[in-house]
Structure formats: C-alpha cells, structure tokens
C-alpha atoms as a PDB file:
ATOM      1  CA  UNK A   1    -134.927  85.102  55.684  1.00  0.00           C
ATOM      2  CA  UNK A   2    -131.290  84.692  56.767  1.00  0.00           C
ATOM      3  CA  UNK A   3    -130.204  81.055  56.559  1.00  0.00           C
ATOM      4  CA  UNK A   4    -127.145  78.786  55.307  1.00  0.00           C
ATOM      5  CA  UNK A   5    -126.397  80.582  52.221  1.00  0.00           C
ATOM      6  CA  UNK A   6    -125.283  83.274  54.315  1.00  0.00           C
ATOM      7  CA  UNK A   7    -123.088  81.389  55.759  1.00  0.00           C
ATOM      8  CA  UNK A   8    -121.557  80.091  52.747  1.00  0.00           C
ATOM      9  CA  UNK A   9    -121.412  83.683  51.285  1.00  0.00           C
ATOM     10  CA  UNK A  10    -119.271  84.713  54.460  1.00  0.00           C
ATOM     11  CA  UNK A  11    -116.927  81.380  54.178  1.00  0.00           C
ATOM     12  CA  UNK A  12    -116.641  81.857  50.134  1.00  0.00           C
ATOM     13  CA  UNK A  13    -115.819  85.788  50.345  1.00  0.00           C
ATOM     14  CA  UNK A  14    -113.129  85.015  53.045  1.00  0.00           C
ATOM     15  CA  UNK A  15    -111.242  81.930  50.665  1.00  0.00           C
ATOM     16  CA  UNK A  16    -112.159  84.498  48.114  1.00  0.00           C
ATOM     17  CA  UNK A  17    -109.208  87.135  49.370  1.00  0.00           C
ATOM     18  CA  UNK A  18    -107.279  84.619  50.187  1.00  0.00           C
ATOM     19  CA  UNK A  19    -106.864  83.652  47.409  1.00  0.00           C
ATOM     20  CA  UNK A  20    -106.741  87.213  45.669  1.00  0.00           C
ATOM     21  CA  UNK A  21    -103.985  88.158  48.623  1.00  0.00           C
ATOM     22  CA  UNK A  22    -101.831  84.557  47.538  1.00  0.00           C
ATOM     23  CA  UNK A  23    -101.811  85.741  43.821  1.00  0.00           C
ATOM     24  CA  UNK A  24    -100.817  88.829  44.279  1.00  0.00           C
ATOM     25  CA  UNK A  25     -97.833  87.523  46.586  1.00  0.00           C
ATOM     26  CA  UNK A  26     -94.877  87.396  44.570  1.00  0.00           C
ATOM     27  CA  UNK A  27     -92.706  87.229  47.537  1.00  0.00           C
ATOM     28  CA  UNK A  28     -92.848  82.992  47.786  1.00  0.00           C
ATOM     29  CA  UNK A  29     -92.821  81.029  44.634  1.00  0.00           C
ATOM     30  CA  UNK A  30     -95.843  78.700  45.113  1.00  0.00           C
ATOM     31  CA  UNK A  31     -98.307  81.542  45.435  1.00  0.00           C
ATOM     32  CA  UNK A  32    -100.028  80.150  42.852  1.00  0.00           C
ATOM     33  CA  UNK A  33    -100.950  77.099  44.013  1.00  0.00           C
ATOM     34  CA  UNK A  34    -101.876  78.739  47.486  1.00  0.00           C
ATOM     35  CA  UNK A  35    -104.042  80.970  45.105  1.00  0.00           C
ATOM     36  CA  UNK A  36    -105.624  78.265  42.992  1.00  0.00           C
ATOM     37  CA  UNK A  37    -106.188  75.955  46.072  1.00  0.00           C
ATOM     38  CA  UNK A  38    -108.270  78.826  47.822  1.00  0.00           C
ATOM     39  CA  UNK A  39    -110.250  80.322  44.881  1.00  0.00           C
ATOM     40  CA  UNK A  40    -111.249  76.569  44.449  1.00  0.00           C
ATOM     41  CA  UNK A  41    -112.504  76.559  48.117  1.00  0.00           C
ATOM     42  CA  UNK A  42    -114.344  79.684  47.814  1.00  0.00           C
ATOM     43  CA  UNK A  43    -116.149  78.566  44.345  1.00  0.00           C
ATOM     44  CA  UNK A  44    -117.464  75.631  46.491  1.00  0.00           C
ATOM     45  CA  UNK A  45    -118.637  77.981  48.992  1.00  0.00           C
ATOM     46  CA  UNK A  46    -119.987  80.729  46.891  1.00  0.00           C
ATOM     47  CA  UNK A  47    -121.988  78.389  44.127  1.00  0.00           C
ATOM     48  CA  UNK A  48    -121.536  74.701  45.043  1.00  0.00           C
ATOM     49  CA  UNK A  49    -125.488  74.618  44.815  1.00  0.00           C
ATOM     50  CA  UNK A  50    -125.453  75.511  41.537  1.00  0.00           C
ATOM     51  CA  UNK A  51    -122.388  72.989  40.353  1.00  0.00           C
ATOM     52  CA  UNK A  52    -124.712  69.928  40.767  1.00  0.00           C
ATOM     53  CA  UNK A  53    -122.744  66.849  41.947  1.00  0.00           C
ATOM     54  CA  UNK A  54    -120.337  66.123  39.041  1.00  0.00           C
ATOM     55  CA  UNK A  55    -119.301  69.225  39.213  1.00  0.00           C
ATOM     56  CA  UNK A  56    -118.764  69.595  42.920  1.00  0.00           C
ATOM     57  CA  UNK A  57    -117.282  65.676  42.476  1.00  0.00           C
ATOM     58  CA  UNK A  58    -114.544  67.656  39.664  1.00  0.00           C
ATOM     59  CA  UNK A  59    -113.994  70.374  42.190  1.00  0.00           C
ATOM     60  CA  UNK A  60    -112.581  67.995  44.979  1.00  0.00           C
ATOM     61  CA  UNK A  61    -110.335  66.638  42.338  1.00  0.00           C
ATOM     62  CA  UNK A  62    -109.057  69.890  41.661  1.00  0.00           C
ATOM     63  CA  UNK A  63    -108.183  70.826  45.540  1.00  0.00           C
ATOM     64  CA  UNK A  64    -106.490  67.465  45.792  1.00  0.00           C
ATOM     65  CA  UNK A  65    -105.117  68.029  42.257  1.00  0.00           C
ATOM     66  CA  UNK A  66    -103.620  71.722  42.970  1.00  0.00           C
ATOM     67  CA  UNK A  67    -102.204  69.641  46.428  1.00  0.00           C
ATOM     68  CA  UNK A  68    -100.644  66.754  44.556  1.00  0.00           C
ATOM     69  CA  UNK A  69     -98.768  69.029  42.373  1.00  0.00           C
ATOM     70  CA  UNK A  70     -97.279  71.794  44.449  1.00  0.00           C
ATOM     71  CA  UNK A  71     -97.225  72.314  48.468  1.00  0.00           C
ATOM     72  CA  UNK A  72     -99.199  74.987  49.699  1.00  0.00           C
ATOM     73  CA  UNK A  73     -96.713  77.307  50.813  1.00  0.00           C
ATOM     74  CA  UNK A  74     -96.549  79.781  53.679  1.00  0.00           C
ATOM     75  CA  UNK A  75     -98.019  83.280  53.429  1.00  0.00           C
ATOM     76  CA  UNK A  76     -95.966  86.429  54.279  1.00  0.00           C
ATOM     77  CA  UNK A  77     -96.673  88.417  57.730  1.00  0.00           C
ATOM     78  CA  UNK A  78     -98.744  91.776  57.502  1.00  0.00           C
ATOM     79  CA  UNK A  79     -95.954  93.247  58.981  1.00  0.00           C
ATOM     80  CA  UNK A  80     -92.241  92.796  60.185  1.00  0.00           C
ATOM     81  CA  UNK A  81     -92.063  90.276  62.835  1.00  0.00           C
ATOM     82  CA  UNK A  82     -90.514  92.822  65.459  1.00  0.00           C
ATOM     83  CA  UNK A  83     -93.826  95.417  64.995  1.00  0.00           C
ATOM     84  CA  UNK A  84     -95.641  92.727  65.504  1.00  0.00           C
ATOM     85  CA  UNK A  85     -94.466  91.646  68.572  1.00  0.00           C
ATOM     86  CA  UNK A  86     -95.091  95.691  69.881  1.00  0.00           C
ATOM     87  CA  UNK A  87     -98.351  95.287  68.884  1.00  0.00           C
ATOM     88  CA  UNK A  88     -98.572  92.053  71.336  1.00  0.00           C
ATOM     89  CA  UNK A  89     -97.005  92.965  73.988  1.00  0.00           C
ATOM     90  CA  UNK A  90     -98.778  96.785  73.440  1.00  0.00           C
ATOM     91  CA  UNK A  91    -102.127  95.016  73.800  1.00  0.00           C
ATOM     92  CA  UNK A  92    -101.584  92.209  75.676  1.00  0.00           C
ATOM     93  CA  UNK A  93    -104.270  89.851  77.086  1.00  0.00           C
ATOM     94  CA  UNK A  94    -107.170  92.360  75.735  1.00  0.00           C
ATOM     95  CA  UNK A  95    -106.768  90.291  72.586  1.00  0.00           C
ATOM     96  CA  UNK A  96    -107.875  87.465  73.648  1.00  0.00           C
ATOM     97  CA  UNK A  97    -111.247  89.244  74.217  1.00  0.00           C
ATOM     98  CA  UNK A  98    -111.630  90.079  70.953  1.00  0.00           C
ATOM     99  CA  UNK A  99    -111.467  85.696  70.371  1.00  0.00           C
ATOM    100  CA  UNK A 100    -114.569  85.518  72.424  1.00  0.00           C
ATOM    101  CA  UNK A 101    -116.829  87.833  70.789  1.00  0.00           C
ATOM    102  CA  UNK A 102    -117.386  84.938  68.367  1.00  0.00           C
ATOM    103  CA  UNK A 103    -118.764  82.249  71.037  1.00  0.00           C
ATOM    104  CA  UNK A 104    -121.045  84.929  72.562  1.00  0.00           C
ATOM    105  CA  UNK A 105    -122.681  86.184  70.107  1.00  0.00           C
ATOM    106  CA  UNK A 106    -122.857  82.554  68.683  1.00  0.00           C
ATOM    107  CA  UNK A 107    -124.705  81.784  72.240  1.00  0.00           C
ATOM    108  CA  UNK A 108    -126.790  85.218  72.246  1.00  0.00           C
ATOM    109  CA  UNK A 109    -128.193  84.725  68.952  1.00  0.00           C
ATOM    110  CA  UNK A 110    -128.861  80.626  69.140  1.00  0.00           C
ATOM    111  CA  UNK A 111    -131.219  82.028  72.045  1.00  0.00           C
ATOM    112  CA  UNK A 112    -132.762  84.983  70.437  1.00  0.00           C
ATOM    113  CA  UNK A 113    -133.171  84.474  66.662  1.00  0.00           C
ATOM    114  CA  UNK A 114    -135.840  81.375  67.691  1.00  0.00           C
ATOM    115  CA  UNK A 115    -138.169  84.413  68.647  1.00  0.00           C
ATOM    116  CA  UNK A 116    -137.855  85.683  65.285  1.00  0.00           C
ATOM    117  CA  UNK A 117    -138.415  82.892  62.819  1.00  0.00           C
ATOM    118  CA  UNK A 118    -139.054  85.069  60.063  1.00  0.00           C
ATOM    119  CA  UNK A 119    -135.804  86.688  60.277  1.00  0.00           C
ATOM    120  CA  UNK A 120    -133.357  83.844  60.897  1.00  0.00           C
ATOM    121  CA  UNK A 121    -134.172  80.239  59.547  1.00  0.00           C
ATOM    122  CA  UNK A 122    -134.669  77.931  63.219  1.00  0.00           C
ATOM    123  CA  UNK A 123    -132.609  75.414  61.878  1.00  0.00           C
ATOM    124  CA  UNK A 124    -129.762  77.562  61.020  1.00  0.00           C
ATOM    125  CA  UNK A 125    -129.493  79.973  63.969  1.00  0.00           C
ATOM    126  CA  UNK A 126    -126.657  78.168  65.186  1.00  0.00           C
ATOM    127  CA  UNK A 127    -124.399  78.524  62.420  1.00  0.00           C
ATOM    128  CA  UNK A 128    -125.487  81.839  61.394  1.00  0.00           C
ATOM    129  CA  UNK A 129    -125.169  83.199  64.759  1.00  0.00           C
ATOM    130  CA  UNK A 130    -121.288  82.137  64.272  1.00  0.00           C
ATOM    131  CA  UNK A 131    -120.982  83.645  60.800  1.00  0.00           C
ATOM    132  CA  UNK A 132    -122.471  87.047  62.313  1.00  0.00           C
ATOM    133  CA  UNK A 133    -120.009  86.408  65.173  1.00  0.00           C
ATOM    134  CA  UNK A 134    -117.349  86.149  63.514  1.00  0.00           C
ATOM    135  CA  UNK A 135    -118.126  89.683  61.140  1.00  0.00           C
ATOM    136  CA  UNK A 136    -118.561  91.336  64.761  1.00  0.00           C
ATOM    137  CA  UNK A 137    -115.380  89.920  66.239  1.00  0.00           C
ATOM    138  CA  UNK A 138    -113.354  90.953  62.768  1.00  0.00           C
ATOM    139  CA  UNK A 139    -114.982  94.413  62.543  1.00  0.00           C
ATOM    140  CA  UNK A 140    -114.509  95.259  66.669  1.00  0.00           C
ATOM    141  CA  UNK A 141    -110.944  93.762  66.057  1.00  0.00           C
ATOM    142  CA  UNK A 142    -110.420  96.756  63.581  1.00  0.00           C
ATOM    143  CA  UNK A 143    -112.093  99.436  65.688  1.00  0.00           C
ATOM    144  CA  UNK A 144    -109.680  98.401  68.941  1.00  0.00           C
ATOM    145  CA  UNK A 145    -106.606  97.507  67.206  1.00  0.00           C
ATOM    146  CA  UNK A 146    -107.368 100.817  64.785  1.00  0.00           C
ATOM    147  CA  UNK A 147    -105.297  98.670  61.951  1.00  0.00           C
ATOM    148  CA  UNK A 148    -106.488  98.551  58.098  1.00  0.00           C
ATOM    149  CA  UNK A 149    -109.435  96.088  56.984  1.00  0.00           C
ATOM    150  CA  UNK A 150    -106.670  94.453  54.787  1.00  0.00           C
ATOM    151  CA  UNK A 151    -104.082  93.852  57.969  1.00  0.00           C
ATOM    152  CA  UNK A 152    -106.852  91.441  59.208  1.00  0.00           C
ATOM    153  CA  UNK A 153    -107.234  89.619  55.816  1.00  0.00           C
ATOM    154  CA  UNK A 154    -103.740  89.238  55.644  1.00  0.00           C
ATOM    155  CA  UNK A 155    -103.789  87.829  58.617  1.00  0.00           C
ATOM    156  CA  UNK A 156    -106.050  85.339  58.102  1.00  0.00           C
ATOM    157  CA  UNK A 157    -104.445  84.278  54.799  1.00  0.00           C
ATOM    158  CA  UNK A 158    -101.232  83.638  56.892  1.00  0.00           C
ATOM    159  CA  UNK A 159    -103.460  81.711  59.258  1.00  0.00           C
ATOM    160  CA  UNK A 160    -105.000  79.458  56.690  1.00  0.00           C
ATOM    161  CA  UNK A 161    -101.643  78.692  54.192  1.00  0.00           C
ATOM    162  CA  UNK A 162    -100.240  77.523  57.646  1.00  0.00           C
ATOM    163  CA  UNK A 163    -102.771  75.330  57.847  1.00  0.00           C
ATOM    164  CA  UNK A 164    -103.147  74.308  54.422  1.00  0.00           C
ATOM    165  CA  UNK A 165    -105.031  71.504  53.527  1.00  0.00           C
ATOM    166  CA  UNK A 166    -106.059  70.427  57.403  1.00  0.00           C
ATOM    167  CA  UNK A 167    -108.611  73.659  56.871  1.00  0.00           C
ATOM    168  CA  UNK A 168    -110.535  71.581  54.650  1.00  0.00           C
ATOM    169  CA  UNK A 169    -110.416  68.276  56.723  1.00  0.00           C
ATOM    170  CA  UNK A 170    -113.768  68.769  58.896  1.00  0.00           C
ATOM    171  CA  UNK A 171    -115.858  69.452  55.875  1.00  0.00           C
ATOM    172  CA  UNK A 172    -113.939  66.560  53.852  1.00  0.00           C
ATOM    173  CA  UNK A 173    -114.303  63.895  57.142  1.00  0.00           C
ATOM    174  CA  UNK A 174    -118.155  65.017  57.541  1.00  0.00           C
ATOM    175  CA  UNK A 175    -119.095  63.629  54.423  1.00  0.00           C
ATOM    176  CA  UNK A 176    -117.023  60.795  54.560  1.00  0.00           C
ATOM    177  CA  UNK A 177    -119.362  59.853  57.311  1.00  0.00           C
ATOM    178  CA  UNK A 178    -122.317  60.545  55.595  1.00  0.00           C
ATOM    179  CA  UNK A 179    -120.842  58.490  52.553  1.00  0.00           C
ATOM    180  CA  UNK A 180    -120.394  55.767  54.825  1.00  0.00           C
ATOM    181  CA  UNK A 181    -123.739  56.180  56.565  1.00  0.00           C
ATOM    182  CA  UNK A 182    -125.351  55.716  52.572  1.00  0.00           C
ATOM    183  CA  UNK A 183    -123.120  53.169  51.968  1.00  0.00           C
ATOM    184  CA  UNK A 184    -124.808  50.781  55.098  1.00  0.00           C
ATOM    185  CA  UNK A 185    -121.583  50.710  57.271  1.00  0.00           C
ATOM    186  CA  UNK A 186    -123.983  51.881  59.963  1.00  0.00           C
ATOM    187  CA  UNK A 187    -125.965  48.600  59.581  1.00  0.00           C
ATOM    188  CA  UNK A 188    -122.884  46.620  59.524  1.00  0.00           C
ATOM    189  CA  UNK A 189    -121.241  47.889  62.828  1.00  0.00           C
ATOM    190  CA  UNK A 190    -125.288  47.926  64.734  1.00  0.00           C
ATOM    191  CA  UNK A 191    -125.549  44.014  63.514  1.00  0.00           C
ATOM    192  CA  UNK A 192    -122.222  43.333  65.600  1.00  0.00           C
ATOM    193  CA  UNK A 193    -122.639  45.263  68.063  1.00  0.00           C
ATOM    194  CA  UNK A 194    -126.341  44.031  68.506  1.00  0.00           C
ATOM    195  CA  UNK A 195    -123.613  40.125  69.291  1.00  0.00           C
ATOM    196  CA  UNK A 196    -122.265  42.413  72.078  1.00  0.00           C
ATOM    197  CA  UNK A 197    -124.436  44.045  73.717  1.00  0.00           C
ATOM    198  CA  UNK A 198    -126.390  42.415  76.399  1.00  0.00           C
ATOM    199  CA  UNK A 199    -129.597  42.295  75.267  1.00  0.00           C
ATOM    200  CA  UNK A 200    -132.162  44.531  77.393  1.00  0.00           C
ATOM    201  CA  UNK A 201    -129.115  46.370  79.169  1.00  0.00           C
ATOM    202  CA  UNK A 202    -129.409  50.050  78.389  1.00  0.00           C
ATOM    203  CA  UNK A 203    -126.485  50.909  80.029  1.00  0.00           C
ATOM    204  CA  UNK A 204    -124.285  48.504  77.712  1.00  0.00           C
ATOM    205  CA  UNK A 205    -125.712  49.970  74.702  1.00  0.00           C
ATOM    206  CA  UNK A 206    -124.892  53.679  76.114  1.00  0.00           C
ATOM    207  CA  UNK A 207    -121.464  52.415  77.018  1.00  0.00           C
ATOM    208  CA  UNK A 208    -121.198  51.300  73.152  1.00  0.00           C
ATOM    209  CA  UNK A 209    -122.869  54.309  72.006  1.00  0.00           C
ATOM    210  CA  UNK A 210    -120.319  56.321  73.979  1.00  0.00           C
ATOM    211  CA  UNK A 211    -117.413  54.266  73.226  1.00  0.00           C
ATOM    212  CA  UNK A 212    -118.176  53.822  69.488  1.00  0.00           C
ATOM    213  CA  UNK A 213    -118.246  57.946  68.592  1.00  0.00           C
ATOM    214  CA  UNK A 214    -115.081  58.112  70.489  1.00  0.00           C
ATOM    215  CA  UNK A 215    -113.360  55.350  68.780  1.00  0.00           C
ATOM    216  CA  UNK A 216    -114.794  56.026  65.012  1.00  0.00           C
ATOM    217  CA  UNK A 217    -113.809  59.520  65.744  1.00  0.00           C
ATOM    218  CA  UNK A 218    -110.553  58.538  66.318  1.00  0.00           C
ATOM    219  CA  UNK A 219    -109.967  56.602  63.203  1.00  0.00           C
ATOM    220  CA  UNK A 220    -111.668  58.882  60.883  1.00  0.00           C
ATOM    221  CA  UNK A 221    -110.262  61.754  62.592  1.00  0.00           C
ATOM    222  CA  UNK A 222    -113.752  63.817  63.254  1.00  0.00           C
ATOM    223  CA  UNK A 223    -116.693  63.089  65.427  1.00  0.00           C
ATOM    224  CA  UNK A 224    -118.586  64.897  62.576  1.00  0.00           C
ATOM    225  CA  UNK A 225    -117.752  61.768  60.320  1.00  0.00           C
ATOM    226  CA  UNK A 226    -118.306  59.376  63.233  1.00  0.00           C
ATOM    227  CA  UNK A 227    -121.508  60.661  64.072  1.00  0.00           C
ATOM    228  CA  UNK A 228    -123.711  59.225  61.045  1.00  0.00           C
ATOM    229  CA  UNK A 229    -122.108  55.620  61.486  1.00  0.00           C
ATOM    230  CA  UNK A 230    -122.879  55.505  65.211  1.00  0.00           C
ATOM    231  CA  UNK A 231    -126.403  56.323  64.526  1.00  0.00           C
ATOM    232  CA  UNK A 232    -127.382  54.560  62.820  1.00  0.00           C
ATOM    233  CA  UNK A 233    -126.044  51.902  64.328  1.00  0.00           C
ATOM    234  CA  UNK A 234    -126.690  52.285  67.827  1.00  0.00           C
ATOM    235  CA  UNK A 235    -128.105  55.611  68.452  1.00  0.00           C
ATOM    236  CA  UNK A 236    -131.154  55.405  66.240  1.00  0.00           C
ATOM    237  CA  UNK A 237    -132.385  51.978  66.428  1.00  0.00           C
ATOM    238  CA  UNK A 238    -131.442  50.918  69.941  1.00  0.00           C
ATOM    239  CA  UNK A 239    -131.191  54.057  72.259  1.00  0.00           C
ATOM    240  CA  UNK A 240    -133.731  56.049  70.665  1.00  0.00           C
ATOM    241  CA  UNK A 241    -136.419  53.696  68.992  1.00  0.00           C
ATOM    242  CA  UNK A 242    -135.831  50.819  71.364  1.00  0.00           C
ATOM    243  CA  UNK A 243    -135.271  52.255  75.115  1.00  0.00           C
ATOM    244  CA  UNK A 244    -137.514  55.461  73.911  1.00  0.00           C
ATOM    245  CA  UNK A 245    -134.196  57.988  74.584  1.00  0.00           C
ATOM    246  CA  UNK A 246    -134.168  61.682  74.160  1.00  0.00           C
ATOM    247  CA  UNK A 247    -133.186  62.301  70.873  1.00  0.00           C
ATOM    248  CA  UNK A 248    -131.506  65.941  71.299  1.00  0.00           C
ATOM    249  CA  UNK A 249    -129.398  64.145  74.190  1.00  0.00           C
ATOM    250  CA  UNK A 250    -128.344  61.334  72.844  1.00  0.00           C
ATOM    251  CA  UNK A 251    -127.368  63.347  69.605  1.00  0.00           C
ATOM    252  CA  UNK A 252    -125.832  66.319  71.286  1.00  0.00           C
ATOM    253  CA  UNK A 253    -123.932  64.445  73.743  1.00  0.00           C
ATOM    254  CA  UNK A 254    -123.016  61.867  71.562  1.00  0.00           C
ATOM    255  CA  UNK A 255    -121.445  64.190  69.457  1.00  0.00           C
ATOM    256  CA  UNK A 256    -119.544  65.229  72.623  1.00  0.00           C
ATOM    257  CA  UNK A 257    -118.654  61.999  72.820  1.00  0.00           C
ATOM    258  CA  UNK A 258    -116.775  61.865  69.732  1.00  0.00           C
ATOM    259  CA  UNK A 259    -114.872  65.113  70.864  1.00  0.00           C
ATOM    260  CA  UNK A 260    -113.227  63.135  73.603  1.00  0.00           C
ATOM    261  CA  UNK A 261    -111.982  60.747  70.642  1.00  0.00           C
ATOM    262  CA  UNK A 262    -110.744  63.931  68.749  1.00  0.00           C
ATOM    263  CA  UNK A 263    -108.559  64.916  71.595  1.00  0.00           C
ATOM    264  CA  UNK A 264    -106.705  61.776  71.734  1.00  0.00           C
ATOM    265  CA  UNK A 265    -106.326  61.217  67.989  1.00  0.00           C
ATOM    266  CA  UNK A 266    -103.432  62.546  65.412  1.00  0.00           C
ATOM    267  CA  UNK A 267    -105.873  61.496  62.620  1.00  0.00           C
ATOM    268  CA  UNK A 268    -107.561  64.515  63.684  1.00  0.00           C
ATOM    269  CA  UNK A 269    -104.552  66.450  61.761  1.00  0.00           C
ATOM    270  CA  UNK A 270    -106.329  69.930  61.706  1.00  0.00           C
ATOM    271  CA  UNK A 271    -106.634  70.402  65.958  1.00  0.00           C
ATOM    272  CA  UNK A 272    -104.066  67.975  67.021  1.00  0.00           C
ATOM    273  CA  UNK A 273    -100.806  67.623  64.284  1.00  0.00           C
ATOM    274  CA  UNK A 274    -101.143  71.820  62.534  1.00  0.00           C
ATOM    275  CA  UNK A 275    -100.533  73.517  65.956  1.00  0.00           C
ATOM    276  CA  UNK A 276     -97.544  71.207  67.158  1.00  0.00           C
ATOM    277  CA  UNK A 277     -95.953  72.079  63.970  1.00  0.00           C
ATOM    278  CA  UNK A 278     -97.315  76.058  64.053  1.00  0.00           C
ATOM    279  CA  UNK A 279     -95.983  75.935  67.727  1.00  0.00           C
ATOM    280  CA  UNK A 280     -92.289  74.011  66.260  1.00  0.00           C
ATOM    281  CA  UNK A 281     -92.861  71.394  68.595  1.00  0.00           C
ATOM    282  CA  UNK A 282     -90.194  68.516  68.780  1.00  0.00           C
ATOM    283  CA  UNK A 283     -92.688  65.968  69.653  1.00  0.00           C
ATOM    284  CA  UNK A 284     -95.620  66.247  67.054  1.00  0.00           C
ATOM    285  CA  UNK A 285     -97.520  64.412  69.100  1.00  0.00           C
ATOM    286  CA  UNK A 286     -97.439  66.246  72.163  1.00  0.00           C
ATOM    287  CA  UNK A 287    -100.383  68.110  72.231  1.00  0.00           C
ATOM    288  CA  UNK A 288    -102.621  64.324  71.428  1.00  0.00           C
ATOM    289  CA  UNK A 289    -100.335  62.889  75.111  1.00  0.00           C
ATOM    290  CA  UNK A 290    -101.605  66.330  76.975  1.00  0.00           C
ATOM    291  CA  UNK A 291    -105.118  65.992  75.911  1.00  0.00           C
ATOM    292  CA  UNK A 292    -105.623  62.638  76.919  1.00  0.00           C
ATOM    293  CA  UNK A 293    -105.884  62.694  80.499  1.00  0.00           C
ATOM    294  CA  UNK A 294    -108.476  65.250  79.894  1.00  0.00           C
ATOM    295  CA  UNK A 295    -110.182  63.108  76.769  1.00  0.00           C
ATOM    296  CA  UNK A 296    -110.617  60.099  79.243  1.00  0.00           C
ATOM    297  CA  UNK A 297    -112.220  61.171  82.697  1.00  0.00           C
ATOM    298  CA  UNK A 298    -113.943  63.438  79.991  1.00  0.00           C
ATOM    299  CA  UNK A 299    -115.337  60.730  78.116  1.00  0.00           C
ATOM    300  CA  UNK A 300    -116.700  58.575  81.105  1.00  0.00           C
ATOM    301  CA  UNK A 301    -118.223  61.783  82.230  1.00  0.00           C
ATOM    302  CA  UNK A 302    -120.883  61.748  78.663  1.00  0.00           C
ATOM    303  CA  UNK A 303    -121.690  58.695  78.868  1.00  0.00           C
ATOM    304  CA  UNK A 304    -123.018  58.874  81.857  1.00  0.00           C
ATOM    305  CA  UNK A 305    -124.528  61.823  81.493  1.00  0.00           C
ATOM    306  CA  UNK A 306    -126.276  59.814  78.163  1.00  0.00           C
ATOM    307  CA  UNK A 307    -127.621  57.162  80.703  1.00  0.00           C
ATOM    308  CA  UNK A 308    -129.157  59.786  83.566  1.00  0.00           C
ATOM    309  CA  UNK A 309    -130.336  62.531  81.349  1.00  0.00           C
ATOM    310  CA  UNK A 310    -132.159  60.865  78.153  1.00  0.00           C
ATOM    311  CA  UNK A 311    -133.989  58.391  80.053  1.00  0.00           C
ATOM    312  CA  UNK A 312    -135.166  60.005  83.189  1.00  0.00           C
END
C-alpha cells in the first residue's frame, strides 16, 4: 500500500541531489554549507522514523547549526542567463501548464484513490496524490522542454538555495503548533476566550474561531501552526462538541481561515518576504500590502461560510 513514506522518499531523494549538486559546485564558496544543510534535510526525510526523537531533536540542531555558521549561498543557473531567456520567450505561456499538472492530478487522485483503498492509504491520498503530481509534472516537463533530467534538478537546487532556510519554515511552524497544542496553550487561550464570548451565541464563537486562526497565523507565521491552538481552544470544545458543528467544515475552513492571516503576515517569511527579495523588490513588504485587500473581504467570506455550512 502506497502511503506517507512515499512521500517522504520523494521529498528526501529531491534534498538528496541537492545536496549532491551543492557539493559538487565549486563555483561559490559556501557550497558546503548549502550541501550539508540539504543532505541534513533529506536524512530527516529519508529515515527520520528510524532516528527516534533525540536524534531527530540533534538533527534540527544541526540545520540551525550549519545556518548559524555560514549563509546558505546561491546556486549557479543550469545555463547562461541569455539561453535561458530563449528558452522563455521560445515557450512562452505553455510553461505555466506544465505548473498545473501538479494541482490536477493532486485533485484527480484525492477523488479516485478512495475507490482503491488497498492501493493508496485513505488518509494519505491527498498528499500522495501531490507527490505523484509532482513526478508527472517533472517528467512531462522533460518530455516538452526535451532538456536533460539533470537541467531540472539543477533547477530546483537554484530554486531551493534561493530560498534557503524559509523551505523548511512550514514543517518547522507545524510543529511548533503542535508543541504548543501539548504544551496546554490551547486551554489557556479557550479559558479567555470562553470571558469573551457571549455565552450561547454561535455566531460569536465562529467569529472567534475565524478571527483566532487568522490572527495566530499571523504571529506564528503558518495557519498549519495556528491550527492545533485554535482547536483546541475553540474549535473542538465549543463549535464542535458544544453547538454539534461539522467537523470536516469547521476544520477545513478553519484552516482557510488561517490562510487569510498568512497573506497579510511577513512572519510568514517563506510566501510573503523570499519572493519580494527573489523578485528585488524595494519594498520587502510589498507583496504582504497587495495581499491584504484580498486577505480581508477573504476572511469575512470563511467565517461565514463556518456559520451557514456546519450547522445547517
């Protein structure tokens, strides 16, 4: 049965050449710690199961260690900057195609692999769908482009030592959350919010709900982190066990929610601060001021759709 080790095999072989590609690139001086930094990564990725939790705990050290003591620096280009530019304008718009192979077969196989649970694991279609997307997308990419398996790896080494350590920052702010959900901050913010809310109005404790995964996920920088705080907190005791919610809604639009905080934060460093600076922006704060009038109306739009939809 295909489930999340798959997925972790996929993410682990691609830090895996990165990190291969960065030691072997002798043309920047810190290739090394690019090299070390990523081969970290993928040993996470590839046997984190079998590190136990000391040893995952000395791992995370080591990433912020091989940080602390030399700046990732950037990888060089598969090729000179003026072929690729022919290539772009050569292939134009087509290439953004190629982008959504990933999100369709992601959708395609989140609805099919339920038929076959003894092929795919149900709780994992989702993310293995993606994985499997992504191998598609990468191997079409090839076939269309007609460029070497390497080009692409390249590539996506470029891609991640321009993000650096941002790549990590989902995974890293996810179980933050869940460290704070074990640690009982959950109880802490539900007890004063519990002094806030109304008592017996639902749509007060939506409103909180709503508000809450926005706002966490703007402090902590990723709705993924926010999400086990606001839970338990609100979600859980009041929305679901109290006013007898839908549990898939409130958690799946909850979660969009948080988005809506993640566009309107710079603590979310990895969507909001990397691409002002990959795009040489003079503001780096200009893409958080264009996202908010979207984050907003955005925003008022899930919670509402919280209050009609999980308790019709």
């Amino acid at each position: 049965m295909i489930a999340l080790p798959f997925v972790y095999t996929v993410a682990g072989l691609v830090f895996a050449a990165s990190a291969l590609l960065a030691a072997f690139d002798g043309s920047k001086p810190r290739h090394w710690v690019n090299a070390a930094f990523w081969a970290l990564l993928a040993l996470s990725m590839l046997a984190g199961d079998r590190l136990g939790d000391l040893g995952n705990g000395v791992l995370v050290i080591g990433l912020v260690g091989v940080v602390a003591i030399g700046r990732l620096g950037p990888a060089s280009a598969s090729a000179p900057e003026a072929e690729r530019q022919e290539r772009a304008t050569r292939h134009g718009n087509r290439l953004f195609a190629l982008a959504l192979v990933i999100p369709a077969t992601a959708l395609i196989g989140t609805l099919l692999f339920r038929a076959v649970p003894w092929l795919v694991d149900p709780k994992q279609v989702t993310l293995v769908s993606l994985a499997l997307g992504a191998l598609l997308a990468f191997g079409i990419g090839l076939a269309v482009l007609r460029e070497r398996p390497l080009a692409g790896l390249q590539e996506g080494q470029r891609l991640l030592d321009a993000l650096g350590w941002a790549a990590i920052l989902p995974q890293m702010l996810a179980s933050l959350g869940l460290i704070f959900a074990l640690a009982g901050v959950g109880k802490v913010v539900g007890a004063l919010a519990s002094e806030v809310i109304p008592g017996g109005s639902l749509f007060a404790a939506v409103l909180a709900y709503g508000l809450g995964m926005a706002l966490f996920t703007m402090i902590m920088g990723n709705a993924f982190a926010a999400f086990p705080v606001m839970a338990a907190a609100i979600g859980f005791p009041l929305l679901i066990q109290h006013y007898h919610g839908d549990p898939a809604v409130i958690a799946a639009v909850g979660m969009l929610a948080g988005f809506c905080g993640t566009l309107m934060t710079p603590m979310a460093a990895n969507f909001n601060i990397v691409p002002a600076a990959l795009l040489e922006l003079k503001d780096r704060n200009a893409v958080v001021k264009m996202q908010v009038p979207t984050g907003l109306p955005l925003l008022a739009f899930n919670i509402a759709l919280i209050y009609w939809a999980a308790f019709r």
